[in-house]
PDB file of N, CA and C in Angstrom:
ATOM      1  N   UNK A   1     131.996  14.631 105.071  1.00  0.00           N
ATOM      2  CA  UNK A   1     131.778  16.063 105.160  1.00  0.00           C
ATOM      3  C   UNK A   1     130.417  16.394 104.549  1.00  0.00           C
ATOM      4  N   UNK A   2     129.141  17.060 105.314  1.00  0.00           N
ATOM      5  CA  UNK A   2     128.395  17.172 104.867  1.00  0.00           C
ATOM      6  C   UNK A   2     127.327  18.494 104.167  1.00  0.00           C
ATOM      7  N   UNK A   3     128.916  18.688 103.330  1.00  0.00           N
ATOM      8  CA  UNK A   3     128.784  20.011 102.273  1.00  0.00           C
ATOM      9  C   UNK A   3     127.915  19.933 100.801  1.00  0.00           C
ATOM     10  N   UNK A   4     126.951  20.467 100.882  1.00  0.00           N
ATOM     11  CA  UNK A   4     126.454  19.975  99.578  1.00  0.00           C
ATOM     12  C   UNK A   4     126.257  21.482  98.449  1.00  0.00           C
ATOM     13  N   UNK A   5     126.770  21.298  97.369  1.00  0.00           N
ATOM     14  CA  UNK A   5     126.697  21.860  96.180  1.00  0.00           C
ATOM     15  C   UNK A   5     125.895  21.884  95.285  1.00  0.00           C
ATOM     16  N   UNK A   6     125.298  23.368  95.857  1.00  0.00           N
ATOM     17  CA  UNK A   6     123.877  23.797  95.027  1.00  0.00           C
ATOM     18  C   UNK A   6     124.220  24.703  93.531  1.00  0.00           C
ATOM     19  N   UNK A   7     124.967  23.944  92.976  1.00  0.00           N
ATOM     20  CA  UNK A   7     125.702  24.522  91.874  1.00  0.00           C
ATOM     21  C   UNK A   7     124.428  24.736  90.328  1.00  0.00           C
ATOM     22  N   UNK A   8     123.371  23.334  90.927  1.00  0.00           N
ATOM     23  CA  UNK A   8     122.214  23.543  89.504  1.00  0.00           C
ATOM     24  C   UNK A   8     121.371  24.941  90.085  1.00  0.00           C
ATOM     25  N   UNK A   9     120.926  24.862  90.639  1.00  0.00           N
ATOM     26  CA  UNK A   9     120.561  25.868  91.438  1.00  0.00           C
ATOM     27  C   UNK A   9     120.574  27.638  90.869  1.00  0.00           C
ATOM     28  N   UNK A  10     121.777  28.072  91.324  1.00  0.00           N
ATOM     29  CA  UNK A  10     122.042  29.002  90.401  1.00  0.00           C
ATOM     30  C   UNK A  10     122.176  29.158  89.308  1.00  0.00           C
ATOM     31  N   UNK A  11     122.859  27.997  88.713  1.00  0.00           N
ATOM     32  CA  UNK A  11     122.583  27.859  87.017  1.00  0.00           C
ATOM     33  C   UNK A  11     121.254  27.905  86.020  1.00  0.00           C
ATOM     34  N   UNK A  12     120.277  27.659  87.527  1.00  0.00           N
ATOM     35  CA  UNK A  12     118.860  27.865  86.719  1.00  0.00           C
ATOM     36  C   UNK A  12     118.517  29.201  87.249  1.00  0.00           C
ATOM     37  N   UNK A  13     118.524  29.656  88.418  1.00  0.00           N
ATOM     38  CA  UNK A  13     118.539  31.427  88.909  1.00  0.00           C
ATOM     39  C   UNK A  13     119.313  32.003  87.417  1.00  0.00           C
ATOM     40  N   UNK A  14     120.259  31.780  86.857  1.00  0.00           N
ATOM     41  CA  UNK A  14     120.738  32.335  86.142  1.00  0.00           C
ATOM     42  C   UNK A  14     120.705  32.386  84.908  1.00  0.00           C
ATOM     43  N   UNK A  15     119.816  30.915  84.383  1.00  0.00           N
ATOM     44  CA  UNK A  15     119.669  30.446  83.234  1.00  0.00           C
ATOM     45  C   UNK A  15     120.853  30.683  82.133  1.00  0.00           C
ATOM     46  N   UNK A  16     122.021  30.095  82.834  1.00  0.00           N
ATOM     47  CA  UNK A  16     122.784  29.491  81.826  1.00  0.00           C
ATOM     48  C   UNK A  16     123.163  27.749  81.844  1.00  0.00           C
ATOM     49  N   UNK A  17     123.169  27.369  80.880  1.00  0.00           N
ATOM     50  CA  UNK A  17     123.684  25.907  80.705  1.00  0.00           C
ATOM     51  C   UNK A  17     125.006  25.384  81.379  1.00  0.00           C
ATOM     52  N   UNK A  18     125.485  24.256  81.262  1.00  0.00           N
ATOM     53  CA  UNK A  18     126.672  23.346  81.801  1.00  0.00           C
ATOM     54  C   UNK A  18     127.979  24.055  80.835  1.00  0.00           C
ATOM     55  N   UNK A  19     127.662  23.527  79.497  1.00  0.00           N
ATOM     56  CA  UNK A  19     128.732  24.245  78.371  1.00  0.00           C
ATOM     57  C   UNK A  19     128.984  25.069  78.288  1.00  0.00           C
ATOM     58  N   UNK A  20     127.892  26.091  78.652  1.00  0.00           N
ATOM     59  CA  UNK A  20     128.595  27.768  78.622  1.00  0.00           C
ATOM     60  C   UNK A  20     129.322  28.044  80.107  1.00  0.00           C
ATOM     61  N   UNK A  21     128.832  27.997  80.829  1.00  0.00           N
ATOM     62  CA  UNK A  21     129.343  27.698  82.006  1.00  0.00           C
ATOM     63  C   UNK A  21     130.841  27.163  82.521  1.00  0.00           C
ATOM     64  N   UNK A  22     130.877  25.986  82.246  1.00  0.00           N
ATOM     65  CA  UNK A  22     132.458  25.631  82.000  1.00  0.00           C
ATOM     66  C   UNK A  22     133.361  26.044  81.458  1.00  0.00           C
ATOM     67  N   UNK A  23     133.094  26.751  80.028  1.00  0.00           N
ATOM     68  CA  UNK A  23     133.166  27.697  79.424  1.00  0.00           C
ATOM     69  C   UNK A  23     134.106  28.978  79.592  1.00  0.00           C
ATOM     70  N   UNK A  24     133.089  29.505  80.461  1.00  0.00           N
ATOM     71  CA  UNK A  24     133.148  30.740  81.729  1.00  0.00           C
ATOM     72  C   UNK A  24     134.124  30.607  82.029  1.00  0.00           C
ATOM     73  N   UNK A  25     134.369  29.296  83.209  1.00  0.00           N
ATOM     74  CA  UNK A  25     134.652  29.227  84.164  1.00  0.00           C
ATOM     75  C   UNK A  25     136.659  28.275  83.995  1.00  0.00           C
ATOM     76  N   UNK A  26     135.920  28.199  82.462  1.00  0.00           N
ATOM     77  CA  UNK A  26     137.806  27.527  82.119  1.00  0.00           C
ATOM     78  C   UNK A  26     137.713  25.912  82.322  1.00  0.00           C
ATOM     79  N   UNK A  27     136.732  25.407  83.288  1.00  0.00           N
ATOM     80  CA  UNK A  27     137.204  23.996  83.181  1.00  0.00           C
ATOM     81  C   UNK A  27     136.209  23.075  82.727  1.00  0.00           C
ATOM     82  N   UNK A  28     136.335  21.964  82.489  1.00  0.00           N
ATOM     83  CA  UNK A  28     135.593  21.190  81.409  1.00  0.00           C
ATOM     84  C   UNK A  28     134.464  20.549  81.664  1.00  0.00           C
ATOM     85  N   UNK A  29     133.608  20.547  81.033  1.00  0.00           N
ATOM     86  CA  UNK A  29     132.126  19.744  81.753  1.00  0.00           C
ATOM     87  C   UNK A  29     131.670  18.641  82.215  1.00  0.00           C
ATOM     88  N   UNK A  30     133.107  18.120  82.114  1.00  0.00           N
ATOM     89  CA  UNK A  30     132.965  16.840  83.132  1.00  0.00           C
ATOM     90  C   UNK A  30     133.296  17.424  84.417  1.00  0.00           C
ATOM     91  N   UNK A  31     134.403  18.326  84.754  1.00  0.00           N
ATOM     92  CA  UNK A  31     134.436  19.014  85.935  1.00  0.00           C
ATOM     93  C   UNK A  31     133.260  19.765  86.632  1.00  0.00           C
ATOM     94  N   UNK A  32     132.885  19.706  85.778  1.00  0.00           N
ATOM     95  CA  UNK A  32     131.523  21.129  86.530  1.00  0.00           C
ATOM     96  C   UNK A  32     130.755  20.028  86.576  1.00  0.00           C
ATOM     97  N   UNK A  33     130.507  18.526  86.048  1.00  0.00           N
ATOM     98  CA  UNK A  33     128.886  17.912  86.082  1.00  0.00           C
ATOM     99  C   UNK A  33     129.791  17.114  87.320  1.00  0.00           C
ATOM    100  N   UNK A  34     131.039  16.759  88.323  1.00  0.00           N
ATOM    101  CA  UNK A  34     131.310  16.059  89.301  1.00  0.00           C
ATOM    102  C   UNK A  34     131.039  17.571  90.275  1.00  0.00           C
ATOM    103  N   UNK A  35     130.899  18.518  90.077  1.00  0.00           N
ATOM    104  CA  UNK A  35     130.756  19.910  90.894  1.00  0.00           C
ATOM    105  C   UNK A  35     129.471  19.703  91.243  1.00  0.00           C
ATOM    106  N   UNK A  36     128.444  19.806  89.781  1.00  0.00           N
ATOM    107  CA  UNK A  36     126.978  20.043  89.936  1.00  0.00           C
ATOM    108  C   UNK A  36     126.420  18.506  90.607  1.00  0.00           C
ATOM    109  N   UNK A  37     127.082  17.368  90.401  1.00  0.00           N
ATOM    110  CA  UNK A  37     126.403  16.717  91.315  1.00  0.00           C
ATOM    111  C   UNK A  37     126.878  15.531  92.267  1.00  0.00           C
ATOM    112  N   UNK A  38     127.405  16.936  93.369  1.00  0.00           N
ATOM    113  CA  UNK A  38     128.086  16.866  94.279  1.00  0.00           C
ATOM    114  C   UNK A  38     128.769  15.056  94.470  1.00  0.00           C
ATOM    115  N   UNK A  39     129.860  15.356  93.549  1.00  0.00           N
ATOM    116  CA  UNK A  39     130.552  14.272  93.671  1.00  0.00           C
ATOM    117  C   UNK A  39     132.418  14.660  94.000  1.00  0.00           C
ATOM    118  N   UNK A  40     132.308  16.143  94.016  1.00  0.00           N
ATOM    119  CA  UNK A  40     133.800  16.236  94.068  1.00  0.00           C
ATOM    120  C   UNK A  40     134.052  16.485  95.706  1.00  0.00           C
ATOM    121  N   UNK A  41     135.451  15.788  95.921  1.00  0.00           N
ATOM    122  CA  UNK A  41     135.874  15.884  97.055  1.00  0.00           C
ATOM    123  C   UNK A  41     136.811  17.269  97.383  1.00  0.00           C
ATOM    124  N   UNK A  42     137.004  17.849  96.777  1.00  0.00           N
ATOM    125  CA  UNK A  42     137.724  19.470  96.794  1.00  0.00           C
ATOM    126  C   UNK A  42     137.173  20.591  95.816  1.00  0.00           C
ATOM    127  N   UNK A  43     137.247  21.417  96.252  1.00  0.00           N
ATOM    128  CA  UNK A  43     137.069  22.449  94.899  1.00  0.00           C
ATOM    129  C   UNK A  43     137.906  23.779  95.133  1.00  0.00           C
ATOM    130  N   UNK A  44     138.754  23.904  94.107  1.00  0.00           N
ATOM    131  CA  UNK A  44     140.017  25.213  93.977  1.00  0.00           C
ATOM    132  C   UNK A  44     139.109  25.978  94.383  1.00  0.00           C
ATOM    133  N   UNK A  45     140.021  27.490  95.611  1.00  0.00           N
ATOM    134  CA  UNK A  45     139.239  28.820  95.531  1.00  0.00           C
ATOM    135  C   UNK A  45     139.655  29.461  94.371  1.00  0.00           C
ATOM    136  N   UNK A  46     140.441  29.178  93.601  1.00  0.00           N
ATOM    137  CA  UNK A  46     139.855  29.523  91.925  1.00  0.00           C
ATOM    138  C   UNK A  46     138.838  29.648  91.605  1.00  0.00           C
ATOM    139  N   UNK A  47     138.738  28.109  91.253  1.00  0.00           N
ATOM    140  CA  UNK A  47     137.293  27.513  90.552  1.00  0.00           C
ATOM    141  C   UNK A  47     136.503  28.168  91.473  1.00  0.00           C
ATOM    142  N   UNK A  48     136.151  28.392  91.982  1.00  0.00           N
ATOM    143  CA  UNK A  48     135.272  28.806  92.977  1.00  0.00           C
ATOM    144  C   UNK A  48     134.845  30.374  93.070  1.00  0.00           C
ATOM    145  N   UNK A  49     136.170  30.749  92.693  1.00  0.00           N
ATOM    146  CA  UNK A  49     136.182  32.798  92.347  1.00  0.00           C
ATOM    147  C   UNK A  49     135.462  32.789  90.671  1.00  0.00           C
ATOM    148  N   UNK A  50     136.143  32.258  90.094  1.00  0.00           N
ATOM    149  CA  UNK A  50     135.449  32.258  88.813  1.00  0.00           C
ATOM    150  C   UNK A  50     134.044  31.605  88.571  1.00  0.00           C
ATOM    151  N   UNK A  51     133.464  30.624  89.641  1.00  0.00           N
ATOM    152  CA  UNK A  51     131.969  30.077  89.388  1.00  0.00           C
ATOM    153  C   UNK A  51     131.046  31.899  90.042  1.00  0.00           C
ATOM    154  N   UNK A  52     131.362  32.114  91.452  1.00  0.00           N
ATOM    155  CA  UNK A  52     130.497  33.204  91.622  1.00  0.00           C
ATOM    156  C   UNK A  52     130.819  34.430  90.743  1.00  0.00           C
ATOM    157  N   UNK A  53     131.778  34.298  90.342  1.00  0.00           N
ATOM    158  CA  UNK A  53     131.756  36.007  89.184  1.00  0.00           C
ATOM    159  C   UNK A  53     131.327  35.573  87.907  1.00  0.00           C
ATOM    160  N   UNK A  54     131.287  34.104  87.365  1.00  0.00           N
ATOM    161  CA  UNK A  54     130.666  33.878  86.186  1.00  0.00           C
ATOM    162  C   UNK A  54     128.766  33.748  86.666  1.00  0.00           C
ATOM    163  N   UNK A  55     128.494  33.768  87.229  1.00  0.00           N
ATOM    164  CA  UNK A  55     126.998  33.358  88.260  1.00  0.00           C
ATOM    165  C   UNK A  55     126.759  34.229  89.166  1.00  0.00           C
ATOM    166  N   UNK A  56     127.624  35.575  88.955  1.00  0.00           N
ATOM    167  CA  UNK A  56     127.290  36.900  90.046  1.00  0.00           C
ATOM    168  C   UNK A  56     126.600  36.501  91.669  1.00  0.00           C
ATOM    169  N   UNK A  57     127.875  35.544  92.354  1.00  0.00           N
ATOM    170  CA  UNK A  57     126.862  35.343  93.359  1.00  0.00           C
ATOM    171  C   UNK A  57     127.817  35.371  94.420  1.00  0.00           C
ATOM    172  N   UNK A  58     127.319  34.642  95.716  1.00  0.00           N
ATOM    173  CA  UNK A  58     128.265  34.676  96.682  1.00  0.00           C
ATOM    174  C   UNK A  58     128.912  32.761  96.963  1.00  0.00           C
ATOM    175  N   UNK A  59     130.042  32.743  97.139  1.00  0.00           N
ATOM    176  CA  UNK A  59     130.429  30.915  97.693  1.00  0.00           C
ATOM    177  C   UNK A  59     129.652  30.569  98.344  1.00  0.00           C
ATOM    178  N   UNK A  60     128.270  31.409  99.563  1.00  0.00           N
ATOM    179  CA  UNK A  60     127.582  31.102 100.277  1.00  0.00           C
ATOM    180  C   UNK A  60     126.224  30.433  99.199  1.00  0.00           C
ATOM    181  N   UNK A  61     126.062  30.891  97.811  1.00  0.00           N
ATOM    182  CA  UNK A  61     125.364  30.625  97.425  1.00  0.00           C
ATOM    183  C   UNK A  61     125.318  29.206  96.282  1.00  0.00           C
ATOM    184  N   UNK A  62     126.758  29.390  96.556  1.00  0.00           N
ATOM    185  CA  UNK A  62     126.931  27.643  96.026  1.00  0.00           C
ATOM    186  C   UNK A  62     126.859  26.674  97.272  1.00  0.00           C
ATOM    187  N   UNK A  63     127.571  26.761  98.252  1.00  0.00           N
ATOM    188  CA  UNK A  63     127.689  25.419  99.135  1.00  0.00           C
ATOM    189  C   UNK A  63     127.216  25.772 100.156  1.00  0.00           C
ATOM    190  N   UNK A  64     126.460  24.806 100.884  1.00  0.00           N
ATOM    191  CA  UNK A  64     125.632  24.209 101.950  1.00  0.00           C
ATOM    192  C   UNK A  64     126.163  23.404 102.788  1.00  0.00           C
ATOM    193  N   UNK A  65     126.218  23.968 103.962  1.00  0.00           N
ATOM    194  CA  UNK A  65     126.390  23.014 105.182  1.00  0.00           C
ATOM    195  C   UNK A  65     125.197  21.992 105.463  1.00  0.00           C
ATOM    196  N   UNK A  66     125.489  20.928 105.646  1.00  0.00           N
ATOM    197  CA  UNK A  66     123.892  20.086 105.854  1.00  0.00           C
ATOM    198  C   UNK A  66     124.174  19.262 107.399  1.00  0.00           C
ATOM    199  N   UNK A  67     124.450  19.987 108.581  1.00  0.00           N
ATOM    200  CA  UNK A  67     124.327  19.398 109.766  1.00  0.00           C
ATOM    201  C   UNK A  67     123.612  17.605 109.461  1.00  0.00           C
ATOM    202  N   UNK A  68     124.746  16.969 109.754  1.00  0.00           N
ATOM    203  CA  UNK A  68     124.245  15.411 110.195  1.00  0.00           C
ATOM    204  C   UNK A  68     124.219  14.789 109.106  1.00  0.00           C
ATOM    205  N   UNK A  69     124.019  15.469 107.698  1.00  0.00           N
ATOM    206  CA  UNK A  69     124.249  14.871 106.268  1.00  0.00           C
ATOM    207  C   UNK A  69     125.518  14.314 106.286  1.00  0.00           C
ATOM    208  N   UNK A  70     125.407  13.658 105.125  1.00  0.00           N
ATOM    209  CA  UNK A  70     126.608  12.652 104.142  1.00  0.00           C
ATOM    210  C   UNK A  70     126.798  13.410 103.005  1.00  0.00           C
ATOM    211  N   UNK A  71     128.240  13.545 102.579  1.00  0.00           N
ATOM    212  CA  UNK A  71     128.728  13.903 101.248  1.00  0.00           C
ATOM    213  C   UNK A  71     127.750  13.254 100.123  1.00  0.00           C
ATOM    214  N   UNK A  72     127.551  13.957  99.257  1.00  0.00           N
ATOM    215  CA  UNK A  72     127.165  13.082  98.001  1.00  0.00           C
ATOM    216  C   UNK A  72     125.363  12.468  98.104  1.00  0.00           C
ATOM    217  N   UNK A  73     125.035  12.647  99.128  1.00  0.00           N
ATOM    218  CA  UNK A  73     123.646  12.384  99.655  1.00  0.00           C
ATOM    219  C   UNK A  73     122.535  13.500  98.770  1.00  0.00           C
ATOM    220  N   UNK A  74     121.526  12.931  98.321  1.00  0.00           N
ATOM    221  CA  UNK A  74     120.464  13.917  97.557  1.00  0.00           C
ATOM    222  C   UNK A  74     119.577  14.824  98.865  1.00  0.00           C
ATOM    223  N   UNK A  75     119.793  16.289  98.101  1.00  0.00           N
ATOM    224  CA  UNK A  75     119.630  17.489  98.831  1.00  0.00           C
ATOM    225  C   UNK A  75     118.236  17.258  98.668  1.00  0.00           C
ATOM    226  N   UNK A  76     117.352  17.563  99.881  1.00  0.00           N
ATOM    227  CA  UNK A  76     115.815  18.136  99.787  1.00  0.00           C
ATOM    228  C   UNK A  76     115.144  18.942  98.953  1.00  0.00           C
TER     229      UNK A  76
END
């Protein structure tokens, strides 16, 4: 699936860290660092309601469709 998770991304638009962040978001920073680099194979629409309201953003602005990409592949 070649979804990729621009999760550092906003975290620097937003300039908050991993720890506060997880924080936020309730789950632990090993969870958020397999999030931030794109190693997870699911992600709760929980986790997912609580990343854009902790990061005021949209799900569009975390994940990326990458036509013809590989999971887990380094984003441009």
């Amino acid at each position: 699936m070649p979804i990729v998770v621009n999760l550092d991304i906003m975290m620097a638009r937003r300039r908050i860290g991993a720890g506060e962040l997880a924080e936020r978001v309730g789950i632990t920073p090993a969870n958020l660092s397999i999030l931030k680099n794109n190693k997870a194979k699911a992600v709760r629409f929980s986790t997912l309601e609580a990343l854009c309201k902790a990061l005021d953003c949209q799900p569009a602005d975390l994940l990326e469709y990458i036509p013809g990409g590989t999971a887990g592949a380094p984003h441009p």
